[in-house]
N, C-alpha and C. Protein backbone atom coordinates (compact mmCIF):
# COMPACT_ATOMS: atom_id res chain seq x y z
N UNK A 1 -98.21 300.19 116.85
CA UNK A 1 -97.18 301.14 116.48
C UNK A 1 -95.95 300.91 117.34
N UNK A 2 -94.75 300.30 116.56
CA UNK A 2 -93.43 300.80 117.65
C UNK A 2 -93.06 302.04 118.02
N UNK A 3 -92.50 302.23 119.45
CA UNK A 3 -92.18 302.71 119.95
C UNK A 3 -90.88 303.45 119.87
N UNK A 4 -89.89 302.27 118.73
CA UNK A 4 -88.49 303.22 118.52
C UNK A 4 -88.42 303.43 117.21
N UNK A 5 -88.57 304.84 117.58
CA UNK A 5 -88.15 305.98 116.41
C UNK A 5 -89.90 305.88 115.56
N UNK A 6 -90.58 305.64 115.82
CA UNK A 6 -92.28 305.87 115.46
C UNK A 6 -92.01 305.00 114.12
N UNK A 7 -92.00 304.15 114.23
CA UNK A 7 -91.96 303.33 112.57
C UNK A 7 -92.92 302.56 112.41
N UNK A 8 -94.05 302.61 111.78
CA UNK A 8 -95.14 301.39 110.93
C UNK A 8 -95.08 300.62 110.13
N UNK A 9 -95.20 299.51 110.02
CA UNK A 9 -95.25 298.97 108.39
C UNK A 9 -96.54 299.94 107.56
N UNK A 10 -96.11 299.44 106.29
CA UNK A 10 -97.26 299.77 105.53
C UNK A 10 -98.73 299.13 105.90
N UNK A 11 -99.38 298.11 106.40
CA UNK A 11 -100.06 297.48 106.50
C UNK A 11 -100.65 298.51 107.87
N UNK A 12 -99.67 298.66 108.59
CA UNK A 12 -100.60 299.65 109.22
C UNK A 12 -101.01 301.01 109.34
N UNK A 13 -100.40 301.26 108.17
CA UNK A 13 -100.40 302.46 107.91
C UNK A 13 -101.56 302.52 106.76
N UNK A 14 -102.20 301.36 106.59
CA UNK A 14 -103.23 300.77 105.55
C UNK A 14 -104.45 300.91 106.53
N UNK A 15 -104.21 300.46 108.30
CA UNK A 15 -105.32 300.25 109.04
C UNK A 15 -105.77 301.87 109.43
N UNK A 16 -105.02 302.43 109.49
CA UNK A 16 -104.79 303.93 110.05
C UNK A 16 -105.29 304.54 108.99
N UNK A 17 -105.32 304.44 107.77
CA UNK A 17 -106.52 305.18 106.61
C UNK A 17 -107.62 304.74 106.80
N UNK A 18 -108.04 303.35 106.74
CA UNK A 18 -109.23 303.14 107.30
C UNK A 18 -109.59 303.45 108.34
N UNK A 19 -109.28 303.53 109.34
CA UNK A 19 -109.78 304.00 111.05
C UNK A 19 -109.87 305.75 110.67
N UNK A 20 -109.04 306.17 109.81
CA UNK A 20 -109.69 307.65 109.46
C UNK A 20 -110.57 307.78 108.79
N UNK A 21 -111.08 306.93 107.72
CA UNK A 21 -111.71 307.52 106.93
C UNK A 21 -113.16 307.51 107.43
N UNK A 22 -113.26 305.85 108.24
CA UNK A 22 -114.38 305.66 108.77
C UNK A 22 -114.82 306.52 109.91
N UNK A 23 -113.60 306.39 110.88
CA UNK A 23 -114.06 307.14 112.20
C UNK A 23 -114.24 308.63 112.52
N UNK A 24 -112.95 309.20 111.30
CA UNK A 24 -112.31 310.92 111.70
C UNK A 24 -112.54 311.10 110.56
N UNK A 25 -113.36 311.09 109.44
CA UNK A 25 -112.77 312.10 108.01
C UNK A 25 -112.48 313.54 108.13
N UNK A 26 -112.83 313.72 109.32
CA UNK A 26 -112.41 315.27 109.66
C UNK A 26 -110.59 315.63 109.61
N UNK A 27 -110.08 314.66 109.55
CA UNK A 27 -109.01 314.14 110.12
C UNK A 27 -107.66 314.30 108.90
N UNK A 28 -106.89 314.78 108.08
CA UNK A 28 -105.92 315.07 106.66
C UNK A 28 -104.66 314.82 106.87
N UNK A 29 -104.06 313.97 106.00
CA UNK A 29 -102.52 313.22 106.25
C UNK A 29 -102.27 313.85 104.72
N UNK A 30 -100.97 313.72 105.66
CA UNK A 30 -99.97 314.63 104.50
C UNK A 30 -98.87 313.21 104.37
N UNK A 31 -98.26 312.98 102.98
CA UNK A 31 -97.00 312.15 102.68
C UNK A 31 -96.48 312.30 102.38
N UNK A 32 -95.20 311.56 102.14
CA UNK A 32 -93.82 311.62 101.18
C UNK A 32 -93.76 310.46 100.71
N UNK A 33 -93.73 310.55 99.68
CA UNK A 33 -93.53 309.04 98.65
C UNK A 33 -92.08 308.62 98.26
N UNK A 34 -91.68 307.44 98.53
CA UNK A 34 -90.27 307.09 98.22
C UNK A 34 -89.18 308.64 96.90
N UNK A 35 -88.68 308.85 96.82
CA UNK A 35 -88.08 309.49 96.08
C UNK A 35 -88.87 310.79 95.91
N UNK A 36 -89.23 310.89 96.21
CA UNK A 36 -89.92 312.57 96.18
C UNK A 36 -90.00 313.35 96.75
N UNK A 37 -90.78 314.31 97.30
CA UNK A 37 -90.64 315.71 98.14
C UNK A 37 -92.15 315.33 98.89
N UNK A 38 -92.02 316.10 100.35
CA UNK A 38 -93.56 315.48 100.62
C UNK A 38 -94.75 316.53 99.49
N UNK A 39 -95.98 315.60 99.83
CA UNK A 39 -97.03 316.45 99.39
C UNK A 39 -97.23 318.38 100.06
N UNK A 40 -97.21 319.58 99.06
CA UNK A 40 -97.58 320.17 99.59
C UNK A 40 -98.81 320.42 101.16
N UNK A 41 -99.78 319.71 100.66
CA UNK A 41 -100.70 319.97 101.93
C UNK A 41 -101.26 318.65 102.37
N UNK A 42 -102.11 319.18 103.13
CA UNK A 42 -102.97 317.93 104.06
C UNK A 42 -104.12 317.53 102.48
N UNK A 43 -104.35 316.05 102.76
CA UNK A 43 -105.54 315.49 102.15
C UNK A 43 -106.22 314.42 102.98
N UNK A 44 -107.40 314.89 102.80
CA UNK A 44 -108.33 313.61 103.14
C UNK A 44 -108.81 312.21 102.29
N UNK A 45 -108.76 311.13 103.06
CA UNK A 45 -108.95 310.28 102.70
C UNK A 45 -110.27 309.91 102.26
N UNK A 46 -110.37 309.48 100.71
CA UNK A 46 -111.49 309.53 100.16
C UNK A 46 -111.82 307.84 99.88
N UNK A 47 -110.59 306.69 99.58
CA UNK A 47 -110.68 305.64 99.32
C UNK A 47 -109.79 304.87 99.75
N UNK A 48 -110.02 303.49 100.47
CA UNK A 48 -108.71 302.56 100.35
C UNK A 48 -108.62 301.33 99.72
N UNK A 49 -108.06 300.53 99.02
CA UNK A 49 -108.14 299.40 98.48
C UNK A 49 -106.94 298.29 99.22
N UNK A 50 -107.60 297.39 98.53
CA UNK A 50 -106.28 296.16 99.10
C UNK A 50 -104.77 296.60 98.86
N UNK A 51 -104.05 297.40 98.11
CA UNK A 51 -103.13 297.82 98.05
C UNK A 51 -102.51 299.54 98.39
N UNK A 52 -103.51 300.57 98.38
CA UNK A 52 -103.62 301.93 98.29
C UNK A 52 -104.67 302.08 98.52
N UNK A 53 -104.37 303.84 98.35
CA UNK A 53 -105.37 304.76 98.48
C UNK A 53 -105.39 305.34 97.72
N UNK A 54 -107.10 306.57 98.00
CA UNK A 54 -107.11 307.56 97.29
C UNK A 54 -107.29 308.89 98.39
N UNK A 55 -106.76 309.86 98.31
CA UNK A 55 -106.70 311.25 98.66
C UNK A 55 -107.21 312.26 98.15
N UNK A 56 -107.53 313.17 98.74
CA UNK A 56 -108.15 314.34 98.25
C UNK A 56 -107.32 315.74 98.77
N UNK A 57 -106.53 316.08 97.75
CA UNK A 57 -105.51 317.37 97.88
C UNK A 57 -107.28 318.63 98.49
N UNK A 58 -107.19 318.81 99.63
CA UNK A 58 -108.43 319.60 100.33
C UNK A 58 -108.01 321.17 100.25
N UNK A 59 -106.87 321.70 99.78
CA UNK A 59 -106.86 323.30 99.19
C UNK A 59 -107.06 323.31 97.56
N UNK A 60 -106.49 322.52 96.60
CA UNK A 60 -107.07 322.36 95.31
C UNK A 60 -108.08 321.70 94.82
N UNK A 61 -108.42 320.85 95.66
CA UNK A 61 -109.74 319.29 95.08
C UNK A 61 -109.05 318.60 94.11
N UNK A 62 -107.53 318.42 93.82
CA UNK A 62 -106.95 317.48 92.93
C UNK A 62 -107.07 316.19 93.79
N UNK A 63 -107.69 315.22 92.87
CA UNK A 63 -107.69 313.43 93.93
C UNK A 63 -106.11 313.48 93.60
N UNK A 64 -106.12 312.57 94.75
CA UNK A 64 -104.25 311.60 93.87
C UNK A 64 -104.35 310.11 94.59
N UNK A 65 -103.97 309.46 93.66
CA UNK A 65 -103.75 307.71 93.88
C UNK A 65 -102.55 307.87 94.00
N UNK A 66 -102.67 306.76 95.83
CA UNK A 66 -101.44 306.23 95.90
C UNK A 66 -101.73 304.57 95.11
N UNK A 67 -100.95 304.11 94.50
CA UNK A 67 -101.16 302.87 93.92
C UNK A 67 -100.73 301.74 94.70
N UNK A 68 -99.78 302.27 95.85
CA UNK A 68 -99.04 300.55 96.63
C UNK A 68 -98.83 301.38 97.75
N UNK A 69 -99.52 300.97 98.80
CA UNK A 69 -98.93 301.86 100.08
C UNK A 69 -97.45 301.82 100.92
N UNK A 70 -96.48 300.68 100.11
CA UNK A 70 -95.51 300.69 100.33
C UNK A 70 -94.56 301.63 100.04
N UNK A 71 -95.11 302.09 98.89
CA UNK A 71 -94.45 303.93 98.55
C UNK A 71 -94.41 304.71 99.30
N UNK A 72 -95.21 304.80 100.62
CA UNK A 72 -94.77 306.01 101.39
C UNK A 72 -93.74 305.46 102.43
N UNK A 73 -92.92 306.48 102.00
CA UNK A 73 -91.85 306.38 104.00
C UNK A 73 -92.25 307.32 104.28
N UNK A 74 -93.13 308.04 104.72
CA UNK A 74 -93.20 308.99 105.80
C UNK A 74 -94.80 309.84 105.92
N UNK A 75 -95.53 310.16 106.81
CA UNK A 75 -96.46 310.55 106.83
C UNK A 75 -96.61 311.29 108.12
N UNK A 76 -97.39 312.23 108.52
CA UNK A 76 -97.65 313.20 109.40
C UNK A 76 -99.01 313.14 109.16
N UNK A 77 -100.37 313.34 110.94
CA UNK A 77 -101.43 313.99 110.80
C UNK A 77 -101.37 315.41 110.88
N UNK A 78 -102.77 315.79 110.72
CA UNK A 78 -102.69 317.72 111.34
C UNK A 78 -103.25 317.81 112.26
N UNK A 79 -103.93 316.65 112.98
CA UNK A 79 -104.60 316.71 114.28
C UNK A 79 -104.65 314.90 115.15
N UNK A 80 -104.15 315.04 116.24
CA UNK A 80 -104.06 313.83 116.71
C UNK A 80 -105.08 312.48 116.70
N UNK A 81 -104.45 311.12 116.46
CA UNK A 81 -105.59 310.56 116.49
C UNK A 81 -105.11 309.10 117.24
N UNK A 82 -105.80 308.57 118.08
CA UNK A 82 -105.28 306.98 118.66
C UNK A 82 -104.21 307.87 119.23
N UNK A 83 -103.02 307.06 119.14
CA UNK A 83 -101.78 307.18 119.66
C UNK A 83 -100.83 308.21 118.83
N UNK A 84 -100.95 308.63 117.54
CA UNK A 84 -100.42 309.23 116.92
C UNK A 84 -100.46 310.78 116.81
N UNK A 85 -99.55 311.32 116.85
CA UNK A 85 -99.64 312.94 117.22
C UNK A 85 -99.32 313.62 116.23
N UNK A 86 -99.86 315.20 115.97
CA UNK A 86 -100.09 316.00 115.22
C UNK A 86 -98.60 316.56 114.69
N UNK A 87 -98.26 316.51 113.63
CA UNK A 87 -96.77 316.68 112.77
C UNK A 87 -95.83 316.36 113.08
N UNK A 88 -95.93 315.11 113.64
CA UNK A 88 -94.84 314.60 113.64
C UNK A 88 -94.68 313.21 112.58
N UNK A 89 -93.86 313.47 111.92
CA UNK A 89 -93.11 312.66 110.81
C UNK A 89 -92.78 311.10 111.02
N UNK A 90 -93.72 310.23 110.48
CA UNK A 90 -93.77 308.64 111.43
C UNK A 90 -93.15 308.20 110.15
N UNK A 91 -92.53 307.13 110.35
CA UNK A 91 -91.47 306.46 109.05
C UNK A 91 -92.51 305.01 109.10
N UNK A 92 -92.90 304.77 107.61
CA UNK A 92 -92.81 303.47 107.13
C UNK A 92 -92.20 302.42 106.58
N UNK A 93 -92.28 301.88 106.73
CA UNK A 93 -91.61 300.38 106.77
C UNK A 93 -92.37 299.60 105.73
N UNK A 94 -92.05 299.18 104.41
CA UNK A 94 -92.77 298.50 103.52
C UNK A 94 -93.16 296.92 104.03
N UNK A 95 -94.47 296.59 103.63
CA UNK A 95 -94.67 294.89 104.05
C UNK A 95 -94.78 294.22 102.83
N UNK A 96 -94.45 293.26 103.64
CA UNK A 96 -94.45 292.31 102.15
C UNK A 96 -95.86 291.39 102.03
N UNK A 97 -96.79 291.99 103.09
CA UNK A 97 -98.59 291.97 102.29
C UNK A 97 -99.19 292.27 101.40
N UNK A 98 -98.31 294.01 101.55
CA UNK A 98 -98.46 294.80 100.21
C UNK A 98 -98.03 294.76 98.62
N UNK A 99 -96.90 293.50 98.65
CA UNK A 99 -96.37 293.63 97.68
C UNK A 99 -97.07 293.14 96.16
């Protein structure tokens, strides 16, 4: 993770779903997808693939697919994990792994 201004690529923001899902599922990320508004609430991570994920909206039980994890600029946990701290707003950076 850099250090200026908290920015990830997508790719690691790909490793960081997996290190939750496996290690913390206790653990609910909230996003904002390019052009949109963030997600109302926290979801847990239910799936990841070579390109995305899948989420679980955890106050309704609606799943939602992200389809390219390069769509998100921005993500927040609700509880700290590794190096990353609880609501604060980390900016992504699209890779071109993902593309």
């Amino acid at each position: 993770m850099e250090e200026n201004g908290h920015k990830i690529s997508s790719v690691e923001l790909k490793r960081l779903l997996i290190d939750l899902k496996e290690k913390r599922p206790d653990i609910c990320i909230r996003l904002r997808l390019i052009g949109e508004m963030w997600y109302s609430n926290f979801m847990s991570i239910t799936a990841v693939s070579e390109k995305g994920a899948t989420l679980k909206d955890e106050t309704d039980g609606k799943m939602i697919p992200i389809t390219n994890l390069n769509n998100v600029m921005q993500f927040e946990l609700e509880t700290q994990f590794q190096n990353y701290q609880p609501h604060y707003h980390y900016q992504v950076m699209a890779s071109v792994d993902l593309l």
